[in-house]
Structures are given as C-alpha cells and as structure tokens.
PDB file of N, CA and C in Angstrom:
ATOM      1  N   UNK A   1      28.870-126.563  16.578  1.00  0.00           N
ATOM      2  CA  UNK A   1      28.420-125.633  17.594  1.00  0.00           C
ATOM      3  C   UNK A   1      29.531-124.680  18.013  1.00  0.00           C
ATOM      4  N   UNK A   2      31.051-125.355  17.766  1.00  0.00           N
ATOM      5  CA  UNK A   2      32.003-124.332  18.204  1.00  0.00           C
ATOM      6  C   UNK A   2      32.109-123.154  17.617  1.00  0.00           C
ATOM      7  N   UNK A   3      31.704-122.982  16.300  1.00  0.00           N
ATOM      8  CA  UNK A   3      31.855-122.119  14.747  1.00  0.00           C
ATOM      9  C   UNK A   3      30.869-121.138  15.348  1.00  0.00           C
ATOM     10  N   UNK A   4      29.435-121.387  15.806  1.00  0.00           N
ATOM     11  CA  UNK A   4      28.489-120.415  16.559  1.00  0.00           C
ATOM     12  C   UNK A   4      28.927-119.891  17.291  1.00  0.00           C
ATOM     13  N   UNK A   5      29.182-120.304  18.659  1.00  0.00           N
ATOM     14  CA  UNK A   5      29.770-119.794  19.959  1.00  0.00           C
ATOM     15  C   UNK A   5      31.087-118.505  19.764  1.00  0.00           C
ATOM     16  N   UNK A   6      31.901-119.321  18.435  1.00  0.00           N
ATOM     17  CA  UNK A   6      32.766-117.996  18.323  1.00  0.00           C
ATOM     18  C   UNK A   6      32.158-117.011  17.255  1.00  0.00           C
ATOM     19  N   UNK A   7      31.721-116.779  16.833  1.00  0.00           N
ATOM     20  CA  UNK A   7      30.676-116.144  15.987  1.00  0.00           C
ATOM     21  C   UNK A   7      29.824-115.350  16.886  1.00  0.00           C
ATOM     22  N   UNK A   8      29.186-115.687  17.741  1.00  0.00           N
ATOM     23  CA  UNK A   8      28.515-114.851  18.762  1.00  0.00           C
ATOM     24  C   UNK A   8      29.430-113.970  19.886  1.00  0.00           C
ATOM     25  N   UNK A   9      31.189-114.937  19.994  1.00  0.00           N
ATOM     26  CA  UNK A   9      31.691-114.151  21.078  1.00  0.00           C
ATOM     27  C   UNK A   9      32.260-113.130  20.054  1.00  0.00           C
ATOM     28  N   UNK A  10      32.741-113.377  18.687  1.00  0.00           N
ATOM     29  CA  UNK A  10      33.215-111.925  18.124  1.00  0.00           C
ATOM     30  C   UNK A  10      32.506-110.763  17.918  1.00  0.00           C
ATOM     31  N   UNK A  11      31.107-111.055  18.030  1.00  0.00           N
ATOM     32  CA  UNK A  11      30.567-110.064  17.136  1.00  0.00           C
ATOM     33  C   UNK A  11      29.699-109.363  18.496  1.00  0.00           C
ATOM     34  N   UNK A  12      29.624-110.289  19.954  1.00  0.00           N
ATOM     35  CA  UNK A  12      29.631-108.977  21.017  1.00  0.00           C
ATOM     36  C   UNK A  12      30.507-108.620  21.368  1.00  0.00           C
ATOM     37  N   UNK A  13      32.260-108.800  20.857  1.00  0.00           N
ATOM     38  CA  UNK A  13      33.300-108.365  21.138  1.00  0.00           C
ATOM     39  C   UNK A  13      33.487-106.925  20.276  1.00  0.00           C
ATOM     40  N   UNK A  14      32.944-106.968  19.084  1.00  0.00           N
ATOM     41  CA  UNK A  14      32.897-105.650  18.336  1.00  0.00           C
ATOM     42  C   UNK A  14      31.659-104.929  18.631  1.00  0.00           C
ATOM     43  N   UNK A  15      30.548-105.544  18.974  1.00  0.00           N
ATOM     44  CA  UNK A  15      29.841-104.486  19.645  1.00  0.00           C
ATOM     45  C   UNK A  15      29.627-104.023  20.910  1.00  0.00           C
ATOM     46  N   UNK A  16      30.630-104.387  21.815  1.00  0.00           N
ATOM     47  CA  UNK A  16      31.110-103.638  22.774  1.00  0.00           C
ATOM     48  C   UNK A  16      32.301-102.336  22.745  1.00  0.00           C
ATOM     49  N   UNK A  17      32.652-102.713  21.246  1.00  0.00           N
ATOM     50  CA  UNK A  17      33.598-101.846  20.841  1.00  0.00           C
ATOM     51  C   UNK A  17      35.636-102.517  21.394  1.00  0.00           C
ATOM     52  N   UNK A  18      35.530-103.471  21.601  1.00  0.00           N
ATOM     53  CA  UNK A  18      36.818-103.926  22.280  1.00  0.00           C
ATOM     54  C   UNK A  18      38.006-104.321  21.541  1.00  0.00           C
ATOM     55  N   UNK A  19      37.593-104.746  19.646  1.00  0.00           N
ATOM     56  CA  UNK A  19      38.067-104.726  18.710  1.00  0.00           C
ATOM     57  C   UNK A  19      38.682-103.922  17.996  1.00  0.00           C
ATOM     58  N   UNK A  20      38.094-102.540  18.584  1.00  0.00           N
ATOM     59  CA  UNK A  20      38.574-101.267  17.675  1.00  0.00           C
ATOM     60  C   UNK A  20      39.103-100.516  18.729  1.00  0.00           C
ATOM     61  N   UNK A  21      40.538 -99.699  18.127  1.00  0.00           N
ATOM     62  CA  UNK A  21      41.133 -99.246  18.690  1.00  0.00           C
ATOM     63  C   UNK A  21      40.654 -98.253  19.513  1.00  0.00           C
ATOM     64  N   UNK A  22      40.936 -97.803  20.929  1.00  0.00           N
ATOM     65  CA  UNK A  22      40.573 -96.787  20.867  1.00  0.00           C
ATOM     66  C   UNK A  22      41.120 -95.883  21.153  1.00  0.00           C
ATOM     67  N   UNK A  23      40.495 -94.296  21.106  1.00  0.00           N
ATOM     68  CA  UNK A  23      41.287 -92.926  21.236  1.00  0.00           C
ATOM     69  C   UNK A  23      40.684 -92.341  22.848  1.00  0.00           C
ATOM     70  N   UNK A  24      41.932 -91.814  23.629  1.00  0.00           N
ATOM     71  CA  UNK A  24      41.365 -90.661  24.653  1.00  0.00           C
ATOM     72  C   UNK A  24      40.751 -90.028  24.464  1.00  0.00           C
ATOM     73  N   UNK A  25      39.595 -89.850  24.649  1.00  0.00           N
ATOM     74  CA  UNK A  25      38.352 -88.838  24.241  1.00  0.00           C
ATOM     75  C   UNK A  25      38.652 -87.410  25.124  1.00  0.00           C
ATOM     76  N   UNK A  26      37.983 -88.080  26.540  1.00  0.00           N
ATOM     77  CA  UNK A  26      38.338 -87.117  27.609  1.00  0.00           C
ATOM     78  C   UNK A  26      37.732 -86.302  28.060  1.00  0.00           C
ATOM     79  N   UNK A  27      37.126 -85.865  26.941  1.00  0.00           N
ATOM     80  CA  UNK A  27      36.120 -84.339  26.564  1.00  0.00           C
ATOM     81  C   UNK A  27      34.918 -84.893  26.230  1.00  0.00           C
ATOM     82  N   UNK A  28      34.115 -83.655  25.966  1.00  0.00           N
ATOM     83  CA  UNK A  28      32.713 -84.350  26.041  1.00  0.00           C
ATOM     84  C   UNK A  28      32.078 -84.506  24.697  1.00  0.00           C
ATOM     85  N   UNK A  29      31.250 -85.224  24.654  1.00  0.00           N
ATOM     86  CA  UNK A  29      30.489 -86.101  23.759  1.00  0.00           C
ATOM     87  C   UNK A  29      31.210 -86.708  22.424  1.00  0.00           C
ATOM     88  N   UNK A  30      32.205 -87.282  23.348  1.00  0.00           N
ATOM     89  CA  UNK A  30      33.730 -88.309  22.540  1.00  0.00           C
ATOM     90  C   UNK A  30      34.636 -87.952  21.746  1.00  0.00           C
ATOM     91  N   UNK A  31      34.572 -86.671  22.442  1.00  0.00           N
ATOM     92  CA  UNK A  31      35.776 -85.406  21.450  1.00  0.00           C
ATOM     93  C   UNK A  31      36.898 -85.236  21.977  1.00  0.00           C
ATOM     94  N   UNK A  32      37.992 -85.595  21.905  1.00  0.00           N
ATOM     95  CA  UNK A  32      39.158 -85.652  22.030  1.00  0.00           C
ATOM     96  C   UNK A  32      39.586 -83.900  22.922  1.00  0.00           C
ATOM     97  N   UNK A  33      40.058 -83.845  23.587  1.00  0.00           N
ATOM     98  CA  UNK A  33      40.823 -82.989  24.006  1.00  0.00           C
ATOM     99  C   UNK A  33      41.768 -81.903  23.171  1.00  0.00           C
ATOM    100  N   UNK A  34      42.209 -82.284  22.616  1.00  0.00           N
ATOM    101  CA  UNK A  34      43.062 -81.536  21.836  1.00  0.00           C
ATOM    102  C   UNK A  34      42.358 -81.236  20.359  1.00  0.00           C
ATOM    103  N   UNK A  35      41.351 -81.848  20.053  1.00  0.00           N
ATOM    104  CA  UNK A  35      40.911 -80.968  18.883  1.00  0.00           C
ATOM    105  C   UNK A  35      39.884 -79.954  19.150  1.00  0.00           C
ATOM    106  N   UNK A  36      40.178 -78.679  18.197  1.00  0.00           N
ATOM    107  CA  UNK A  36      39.898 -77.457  17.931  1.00  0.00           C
ATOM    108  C   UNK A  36      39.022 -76.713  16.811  1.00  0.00           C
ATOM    109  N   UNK A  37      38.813 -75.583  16.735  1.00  0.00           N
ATOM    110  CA  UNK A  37      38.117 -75.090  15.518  1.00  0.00           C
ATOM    111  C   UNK A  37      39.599 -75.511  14.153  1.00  0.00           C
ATOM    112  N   UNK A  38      40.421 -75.821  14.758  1.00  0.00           N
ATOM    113  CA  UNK A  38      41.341 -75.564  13.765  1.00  0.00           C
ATOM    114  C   UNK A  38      42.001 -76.943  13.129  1.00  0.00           C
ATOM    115  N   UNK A  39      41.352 -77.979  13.912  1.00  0.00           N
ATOM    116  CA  UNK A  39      42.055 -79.304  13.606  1.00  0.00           C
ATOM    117  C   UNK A  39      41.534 -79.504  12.409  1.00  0.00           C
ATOM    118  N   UNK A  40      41.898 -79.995  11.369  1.00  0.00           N
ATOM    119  CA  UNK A  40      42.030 -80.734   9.908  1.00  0.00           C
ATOM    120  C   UNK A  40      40.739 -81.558   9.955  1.00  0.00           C
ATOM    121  N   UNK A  41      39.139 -81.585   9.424  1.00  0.00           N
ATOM    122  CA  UNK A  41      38.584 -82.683   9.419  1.00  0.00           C
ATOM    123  C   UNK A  41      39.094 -83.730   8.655  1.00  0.00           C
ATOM    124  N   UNK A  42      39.704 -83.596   7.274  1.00  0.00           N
ATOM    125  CA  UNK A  42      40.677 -85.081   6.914  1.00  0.00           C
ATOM    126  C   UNK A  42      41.997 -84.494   6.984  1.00  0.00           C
ATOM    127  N   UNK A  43      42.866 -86.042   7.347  1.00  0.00           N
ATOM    128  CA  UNK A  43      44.201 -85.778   7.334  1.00  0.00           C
ATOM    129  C   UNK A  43      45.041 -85.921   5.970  1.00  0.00           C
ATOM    130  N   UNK A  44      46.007 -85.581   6.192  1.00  0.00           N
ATOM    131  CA  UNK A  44      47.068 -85.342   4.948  1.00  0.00           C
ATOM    132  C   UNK A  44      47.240 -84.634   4.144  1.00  0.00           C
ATOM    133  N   UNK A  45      46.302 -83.350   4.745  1.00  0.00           N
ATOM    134  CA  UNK A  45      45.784 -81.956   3.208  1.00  0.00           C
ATOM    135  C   UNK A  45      46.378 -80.622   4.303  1.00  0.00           C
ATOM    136  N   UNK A  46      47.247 -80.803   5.518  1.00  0.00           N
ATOM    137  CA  UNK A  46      47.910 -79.710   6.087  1.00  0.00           C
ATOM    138  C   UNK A  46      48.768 -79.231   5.789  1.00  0.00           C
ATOM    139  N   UNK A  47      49.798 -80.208   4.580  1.00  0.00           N
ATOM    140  CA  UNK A  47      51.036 -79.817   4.341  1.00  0.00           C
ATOM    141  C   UNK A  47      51.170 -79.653   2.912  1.00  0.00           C
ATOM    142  N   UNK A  48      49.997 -79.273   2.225  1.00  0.00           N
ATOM    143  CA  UNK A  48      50.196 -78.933   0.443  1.00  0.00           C
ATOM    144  C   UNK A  48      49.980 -77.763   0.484  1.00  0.00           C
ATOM    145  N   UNK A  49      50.841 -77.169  -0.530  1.00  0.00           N
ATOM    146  CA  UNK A  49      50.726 -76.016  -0.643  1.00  0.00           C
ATOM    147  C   UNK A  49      49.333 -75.284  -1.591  1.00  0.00           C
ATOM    148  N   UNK A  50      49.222 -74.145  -1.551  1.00  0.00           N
ATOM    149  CA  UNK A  50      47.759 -73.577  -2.383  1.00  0.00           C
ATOM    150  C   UNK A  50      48.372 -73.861  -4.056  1.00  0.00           C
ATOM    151  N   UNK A  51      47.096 -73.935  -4.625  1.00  0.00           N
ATOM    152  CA  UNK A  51      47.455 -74.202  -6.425  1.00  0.00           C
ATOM    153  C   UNK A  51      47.775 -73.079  -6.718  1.00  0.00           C
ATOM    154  N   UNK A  52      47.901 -71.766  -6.257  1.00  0.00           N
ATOM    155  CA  UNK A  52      48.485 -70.667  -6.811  1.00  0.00           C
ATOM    156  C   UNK A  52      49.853 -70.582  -6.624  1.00  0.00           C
ATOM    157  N   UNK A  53      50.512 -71.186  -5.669  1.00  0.00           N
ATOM    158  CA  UNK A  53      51.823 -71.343  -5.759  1.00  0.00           C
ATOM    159  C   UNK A  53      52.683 -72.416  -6.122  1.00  0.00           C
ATOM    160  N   UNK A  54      51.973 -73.353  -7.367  1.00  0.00           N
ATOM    161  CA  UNK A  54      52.028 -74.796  -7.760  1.00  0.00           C
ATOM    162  C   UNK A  54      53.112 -74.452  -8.799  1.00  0.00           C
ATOM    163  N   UNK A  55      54.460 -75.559  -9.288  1.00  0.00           N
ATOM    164  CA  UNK A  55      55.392 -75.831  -9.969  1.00  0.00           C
ATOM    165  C   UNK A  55      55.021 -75.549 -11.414  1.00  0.00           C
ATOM    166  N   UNK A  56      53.812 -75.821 -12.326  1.00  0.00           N
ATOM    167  CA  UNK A  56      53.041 -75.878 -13.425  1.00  0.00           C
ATOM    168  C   UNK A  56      52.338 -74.786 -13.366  1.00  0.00           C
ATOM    169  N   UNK A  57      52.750 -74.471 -14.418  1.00  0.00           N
ATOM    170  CA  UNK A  57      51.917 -73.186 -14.944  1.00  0.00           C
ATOM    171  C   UNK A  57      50.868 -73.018 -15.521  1.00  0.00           C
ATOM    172  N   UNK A  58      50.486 -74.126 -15.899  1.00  0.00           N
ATOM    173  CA  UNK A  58      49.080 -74.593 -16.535  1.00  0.00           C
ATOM    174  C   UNK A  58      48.205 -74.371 -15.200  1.00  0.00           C
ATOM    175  N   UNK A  59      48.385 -74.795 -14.122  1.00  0.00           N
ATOM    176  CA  UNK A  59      47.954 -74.872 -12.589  1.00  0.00           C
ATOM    177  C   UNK A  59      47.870 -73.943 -12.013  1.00  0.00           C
ATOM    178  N   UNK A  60      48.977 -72.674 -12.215  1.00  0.00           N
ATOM    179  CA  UNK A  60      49.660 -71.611 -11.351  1.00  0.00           C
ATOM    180  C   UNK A  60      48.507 -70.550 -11.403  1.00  0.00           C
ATOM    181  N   UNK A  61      48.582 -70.122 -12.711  1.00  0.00           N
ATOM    182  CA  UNK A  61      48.089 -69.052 -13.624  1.00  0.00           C
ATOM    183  C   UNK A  61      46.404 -68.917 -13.809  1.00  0.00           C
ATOM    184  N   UNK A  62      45.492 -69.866 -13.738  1.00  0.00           N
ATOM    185  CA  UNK A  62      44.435 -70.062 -13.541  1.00  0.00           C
ATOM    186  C   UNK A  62      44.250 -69.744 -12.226  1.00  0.00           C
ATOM    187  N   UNK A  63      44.739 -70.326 -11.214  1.00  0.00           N
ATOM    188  CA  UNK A  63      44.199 -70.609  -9.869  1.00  0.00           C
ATOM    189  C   UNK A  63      44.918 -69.268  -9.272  1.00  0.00           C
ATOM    190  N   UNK A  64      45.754 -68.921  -9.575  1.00  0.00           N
ATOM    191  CA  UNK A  64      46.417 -67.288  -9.169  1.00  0.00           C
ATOM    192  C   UNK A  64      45.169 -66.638  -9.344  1.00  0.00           C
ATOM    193  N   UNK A  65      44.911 -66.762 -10.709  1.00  0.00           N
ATOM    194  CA  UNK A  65      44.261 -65.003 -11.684  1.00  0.00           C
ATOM    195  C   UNK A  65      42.667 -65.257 -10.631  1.00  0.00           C
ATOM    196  N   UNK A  66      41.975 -67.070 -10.194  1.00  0.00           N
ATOM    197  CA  UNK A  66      40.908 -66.594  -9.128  1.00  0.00           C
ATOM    198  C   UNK A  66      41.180 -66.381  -7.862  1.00  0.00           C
ATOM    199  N   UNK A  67      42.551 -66.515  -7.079  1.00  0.00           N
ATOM    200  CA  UNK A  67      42.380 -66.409  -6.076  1.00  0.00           C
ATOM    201  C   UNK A  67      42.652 -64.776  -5.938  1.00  0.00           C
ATOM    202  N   UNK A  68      43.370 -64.488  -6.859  1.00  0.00           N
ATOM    203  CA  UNK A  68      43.091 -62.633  -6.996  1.00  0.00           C
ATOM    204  C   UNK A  68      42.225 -62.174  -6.776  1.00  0.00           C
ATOM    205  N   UNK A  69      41.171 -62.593  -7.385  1.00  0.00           N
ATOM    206  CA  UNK A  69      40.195 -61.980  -7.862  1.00  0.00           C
ATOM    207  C   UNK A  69      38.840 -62.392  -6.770  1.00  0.00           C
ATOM    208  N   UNK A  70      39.503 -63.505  -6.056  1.00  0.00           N
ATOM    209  CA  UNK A  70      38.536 -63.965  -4.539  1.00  0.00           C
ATOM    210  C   UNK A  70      38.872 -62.616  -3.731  1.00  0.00           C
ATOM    211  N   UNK A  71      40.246 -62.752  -3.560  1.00  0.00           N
ATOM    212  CA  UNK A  71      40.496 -61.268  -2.523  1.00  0.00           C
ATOM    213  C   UNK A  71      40.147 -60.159  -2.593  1.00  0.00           C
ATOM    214  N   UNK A  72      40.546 -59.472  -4.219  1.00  0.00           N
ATOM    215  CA  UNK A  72      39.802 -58.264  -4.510  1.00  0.00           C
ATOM    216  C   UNK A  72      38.003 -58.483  -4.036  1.00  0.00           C
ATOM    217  N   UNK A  73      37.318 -59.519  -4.392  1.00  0.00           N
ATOM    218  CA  UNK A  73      36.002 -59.355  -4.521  1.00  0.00           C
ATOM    219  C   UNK A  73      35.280 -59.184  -2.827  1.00  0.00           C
ATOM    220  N   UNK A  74      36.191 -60.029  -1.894  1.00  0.00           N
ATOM    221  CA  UNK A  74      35.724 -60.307  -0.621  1.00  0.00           C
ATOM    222  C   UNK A  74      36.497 -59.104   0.330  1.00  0.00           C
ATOM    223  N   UNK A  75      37.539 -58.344  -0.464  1.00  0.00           N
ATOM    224  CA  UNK A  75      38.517 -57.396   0.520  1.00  0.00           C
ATOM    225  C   UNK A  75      37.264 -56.125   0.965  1.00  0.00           C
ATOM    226  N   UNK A  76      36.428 -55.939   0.462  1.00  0.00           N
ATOM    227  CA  UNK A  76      35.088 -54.981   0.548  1.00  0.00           C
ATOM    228  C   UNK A  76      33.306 -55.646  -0.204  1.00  0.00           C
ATOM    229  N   UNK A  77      32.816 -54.961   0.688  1.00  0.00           N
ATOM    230  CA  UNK A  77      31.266 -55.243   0.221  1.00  0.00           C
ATOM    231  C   UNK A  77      31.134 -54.548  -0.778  1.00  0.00           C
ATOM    232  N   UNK A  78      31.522 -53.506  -1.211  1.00  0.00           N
ATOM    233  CA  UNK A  78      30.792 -52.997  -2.396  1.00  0.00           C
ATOM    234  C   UNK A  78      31.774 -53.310  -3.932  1.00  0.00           C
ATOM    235  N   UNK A  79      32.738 -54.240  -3.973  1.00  0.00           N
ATOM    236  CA  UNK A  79      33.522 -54.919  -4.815  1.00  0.00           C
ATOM    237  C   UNK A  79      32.947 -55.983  -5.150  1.00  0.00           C
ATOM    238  N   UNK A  80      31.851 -56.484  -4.642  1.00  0.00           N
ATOM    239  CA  UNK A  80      30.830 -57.983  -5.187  1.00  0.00           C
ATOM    240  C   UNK A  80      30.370 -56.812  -6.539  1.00  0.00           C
ATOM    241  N   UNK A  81      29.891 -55.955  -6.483  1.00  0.00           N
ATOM    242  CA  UNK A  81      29.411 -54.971  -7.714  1.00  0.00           C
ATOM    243  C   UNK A  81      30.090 -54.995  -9.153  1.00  0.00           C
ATOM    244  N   UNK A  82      31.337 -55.610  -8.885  1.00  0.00           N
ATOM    245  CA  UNK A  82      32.416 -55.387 -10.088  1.00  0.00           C
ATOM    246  C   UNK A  82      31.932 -56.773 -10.885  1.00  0.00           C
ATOM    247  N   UNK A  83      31.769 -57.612 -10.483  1.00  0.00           N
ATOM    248  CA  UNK A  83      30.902 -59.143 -11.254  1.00  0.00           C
ATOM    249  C   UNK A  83      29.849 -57.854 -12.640  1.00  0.00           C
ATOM    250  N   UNK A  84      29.754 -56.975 -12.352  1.00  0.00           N
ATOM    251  CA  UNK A  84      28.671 -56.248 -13.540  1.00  0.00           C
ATOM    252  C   UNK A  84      29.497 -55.924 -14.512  1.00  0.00           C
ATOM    253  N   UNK A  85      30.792 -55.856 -14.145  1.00  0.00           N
ATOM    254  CA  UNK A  85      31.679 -55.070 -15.578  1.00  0.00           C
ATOM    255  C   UNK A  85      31.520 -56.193 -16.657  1.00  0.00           C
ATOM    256  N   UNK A  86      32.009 -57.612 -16.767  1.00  0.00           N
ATOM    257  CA  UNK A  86      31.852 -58.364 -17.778  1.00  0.00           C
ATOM    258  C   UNK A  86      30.447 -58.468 -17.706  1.00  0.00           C
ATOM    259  N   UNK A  87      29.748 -58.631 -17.278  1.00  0.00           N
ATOM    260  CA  UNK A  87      27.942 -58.647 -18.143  1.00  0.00           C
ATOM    261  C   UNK A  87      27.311 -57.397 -18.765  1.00  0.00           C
ATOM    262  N   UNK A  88      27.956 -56.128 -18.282  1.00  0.00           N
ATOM    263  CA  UNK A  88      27.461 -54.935 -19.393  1.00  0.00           C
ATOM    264  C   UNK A  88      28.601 -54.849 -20.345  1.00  0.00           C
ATOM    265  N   UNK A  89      29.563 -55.656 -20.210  1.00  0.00           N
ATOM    266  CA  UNK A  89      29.865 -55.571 -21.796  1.00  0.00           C
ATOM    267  C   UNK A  89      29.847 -56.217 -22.684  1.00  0.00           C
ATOM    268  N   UNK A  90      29.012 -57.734 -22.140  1.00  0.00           N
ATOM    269  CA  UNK A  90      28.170 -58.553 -22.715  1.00  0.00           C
ATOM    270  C   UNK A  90      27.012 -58.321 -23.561  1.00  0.00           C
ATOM    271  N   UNK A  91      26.184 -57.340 -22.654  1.00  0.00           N
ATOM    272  CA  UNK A  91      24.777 -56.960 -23.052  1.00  0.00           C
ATOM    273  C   UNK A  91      25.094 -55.919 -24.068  1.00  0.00           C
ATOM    274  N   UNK A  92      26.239 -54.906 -23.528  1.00  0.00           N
ATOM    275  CA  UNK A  92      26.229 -53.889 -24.992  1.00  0.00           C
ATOM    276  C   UNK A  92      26.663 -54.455 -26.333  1.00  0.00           C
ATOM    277  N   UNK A  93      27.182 -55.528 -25.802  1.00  0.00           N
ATOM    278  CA  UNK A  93      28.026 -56.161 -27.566  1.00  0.00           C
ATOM    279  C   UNK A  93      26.697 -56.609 -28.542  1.00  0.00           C
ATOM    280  N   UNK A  94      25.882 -57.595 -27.093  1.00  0.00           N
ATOM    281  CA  UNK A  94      24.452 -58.092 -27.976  1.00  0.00           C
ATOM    282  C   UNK A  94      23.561 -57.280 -28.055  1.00  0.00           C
ATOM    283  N   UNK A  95      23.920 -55.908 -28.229  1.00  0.00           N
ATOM    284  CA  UNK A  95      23.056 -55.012 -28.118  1.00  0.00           C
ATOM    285  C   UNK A  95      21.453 -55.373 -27.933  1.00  0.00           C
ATOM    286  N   UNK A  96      21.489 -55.026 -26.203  1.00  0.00           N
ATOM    287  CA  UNK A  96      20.455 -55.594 -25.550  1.00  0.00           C
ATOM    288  C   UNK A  96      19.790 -54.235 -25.015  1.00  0.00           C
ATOM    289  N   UNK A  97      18.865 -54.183 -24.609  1.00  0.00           N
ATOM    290  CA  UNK A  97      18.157 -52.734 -24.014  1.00  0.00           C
ATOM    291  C   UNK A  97      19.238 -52.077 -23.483  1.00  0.00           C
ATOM    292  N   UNK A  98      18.511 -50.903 -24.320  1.00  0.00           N
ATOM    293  CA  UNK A  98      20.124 -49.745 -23.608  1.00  0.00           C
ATOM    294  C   UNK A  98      19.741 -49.408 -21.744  1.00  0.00           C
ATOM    295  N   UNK A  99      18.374 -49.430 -21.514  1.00  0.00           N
ATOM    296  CA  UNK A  99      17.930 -48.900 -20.253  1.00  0.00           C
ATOM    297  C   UNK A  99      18.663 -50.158 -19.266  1.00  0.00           C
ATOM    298  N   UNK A 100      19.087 -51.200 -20.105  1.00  0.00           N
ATOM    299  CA  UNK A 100      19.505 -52.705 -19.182  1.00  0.00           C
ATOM    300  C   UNK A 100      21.273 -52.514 -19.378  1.00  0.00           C
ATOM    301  N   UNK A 101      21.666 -51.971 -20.307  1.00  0.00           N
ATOM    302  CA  UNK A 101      22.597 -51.855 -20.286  1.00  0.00           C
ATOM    303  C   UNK A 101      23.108 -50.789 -19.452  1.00  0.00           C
ATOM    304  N   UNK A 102      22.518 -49.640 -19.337  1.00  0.00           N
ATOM    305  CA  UNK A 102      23.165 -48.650 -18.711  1.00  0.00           C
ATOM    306  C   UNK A 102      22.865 -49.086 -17.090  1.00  0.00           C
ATOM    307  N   UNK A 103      21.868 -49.758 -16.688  1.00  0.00           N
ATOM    308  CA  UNK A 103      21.743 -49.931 -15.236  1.00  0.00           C
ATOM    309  C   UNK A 103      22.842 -51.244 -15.045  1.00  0.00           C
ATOM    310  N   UNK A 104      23.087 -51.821 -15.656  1.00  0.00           N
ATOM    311  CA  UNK A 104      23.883 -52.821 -15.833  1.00  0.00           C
ATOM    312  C   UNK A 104      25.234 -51.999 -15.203  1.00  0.00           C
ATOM    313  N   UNK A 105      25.694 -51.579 -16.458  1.00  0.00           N
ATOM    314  CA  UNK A 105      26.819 -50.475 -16.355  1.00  0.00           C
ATOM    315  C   UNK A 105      27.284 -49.778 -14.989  1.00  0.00           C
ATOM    316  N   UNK A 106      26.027 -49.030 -14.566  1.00  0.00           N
ATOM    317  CA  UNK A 106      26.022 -48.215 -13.562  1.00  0.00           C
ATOM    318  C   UNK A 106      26.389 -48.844 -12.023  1.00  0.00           C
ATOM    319  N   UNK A 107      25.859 -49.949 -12.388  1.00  0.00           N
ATOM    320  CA  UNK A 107      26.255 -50.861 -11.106  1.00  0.00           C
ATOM    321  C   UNK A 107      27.990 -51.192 -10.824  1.00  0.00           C
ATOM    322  N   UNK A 108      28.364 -51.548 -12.388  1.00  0.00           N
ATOM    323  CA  UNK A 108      29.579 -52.033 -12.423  1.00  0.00           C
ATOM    324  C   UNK A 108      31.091 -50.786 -11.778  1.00  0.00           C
ATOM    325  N   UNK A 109      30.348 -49.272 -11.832  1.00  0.00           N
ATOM    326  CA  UNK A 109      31.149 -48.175 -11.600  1.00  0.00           C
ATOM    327  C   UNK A 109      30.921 -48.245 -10.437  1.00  0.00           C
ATOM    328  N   UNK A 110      29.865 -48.524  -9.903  1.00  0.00           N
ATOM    329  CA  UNK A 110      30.310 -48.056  -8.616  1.00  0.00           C
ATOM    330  C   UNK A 110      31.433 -47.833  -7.418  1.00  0.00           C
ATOM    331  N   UNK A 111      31.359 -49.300  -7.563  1.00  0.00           N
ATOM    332  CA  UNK A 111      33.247 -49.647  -6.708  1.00  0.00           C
ATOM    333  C   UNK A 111      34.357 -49.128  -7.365  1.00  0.00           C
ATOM    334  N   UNK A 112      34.294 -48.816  -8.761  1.00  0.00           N
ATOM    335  CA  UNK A 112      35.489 -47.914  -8.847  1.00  0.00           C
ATOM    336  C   UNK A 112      35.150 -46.205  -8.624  1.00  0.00           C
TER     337      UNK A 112
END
C-alpha cells in the first residue's frame, strides 16, 4: 500500500506542477516579461553565422549566389519578373510557341 500512496503523492505533485521548474512569467498568459518579437523561438541558433559567410566553399558559393539573388528579387516588386529570363530561354531552346515565347520574354525585360 506504501508503493500506491507514493505513486498517487508524485503524480499530484507533477500535476500541480511543483516538480518542474519554474520560470517568472509575470506577464500575461505565462509569457515571461522580457520576451519580445525578437526573442529566439529555439535556443542556440543566435550566435552562427549566415552560410554565405561559411569557411567552405562548397557552402559559401551556393548559399551566397541565393542569398544574392533573394535581395535582388525582394529589393523591388517588379524584380519578382526577372524569374522569366531563365524560362524564355528555356522555351526558345525547346522551341516552344513563339507567341509563348515572346510573352514569356517580354515579361522577363521588364525590370530591366
């Protein structure tokens, strides 16, 4: 009967929560005070650096040539348009409808 009794006192001891550590909340609906739009949802990923500025060049050079090419694409709205240059020169190689190719095309000039 003793094996029960402690069996029942641990397990309303953890569901009172008295087992687990706890944190100053403080704030409302058990949110800590000090966290922000800016706090880390997991820890230990604040202090690595981006893969474009990684030791390996196998690593560097890939992840450079997209994060370039993130900035160019997002630095303006009408630079999402440039995604058309490699598919009209896709479609002209497989010589695909010229009326698809040239609207293809036409899209891709724009931003320049």
């Amino acid at each position: 009967m003793s094996a029960v009794s402690d069996l029942k006192r641990q397990f309303s001891r953890v569901a009172r929560g008295d087992s687990m550590p706890r944190r100053d909340t403080g704030g409302p609906n058990g949110i800590s005070r000090d966290d922000n739009e800016h706090t880390p949802l997991m820890s230990g990923g604040g202090n690595k650096k981006p893969l474009y500025e990684d030791d390996r060049a196998w690593v560097r050079y890939p992840s450079s040539f997209f994060h370039i090419s993130w900035l160019v694409l997002t630095s303006n709205y009408v630079n999402i348009l440039l995604v058309f240059v490699p598919v009209g020169i896709v479609l002209g190689a497989l010589g695909m409808n010229p009326i698809a190719v040239f609207a293809v095309n036409f899209f891709a000039i724009v931003p320049l």
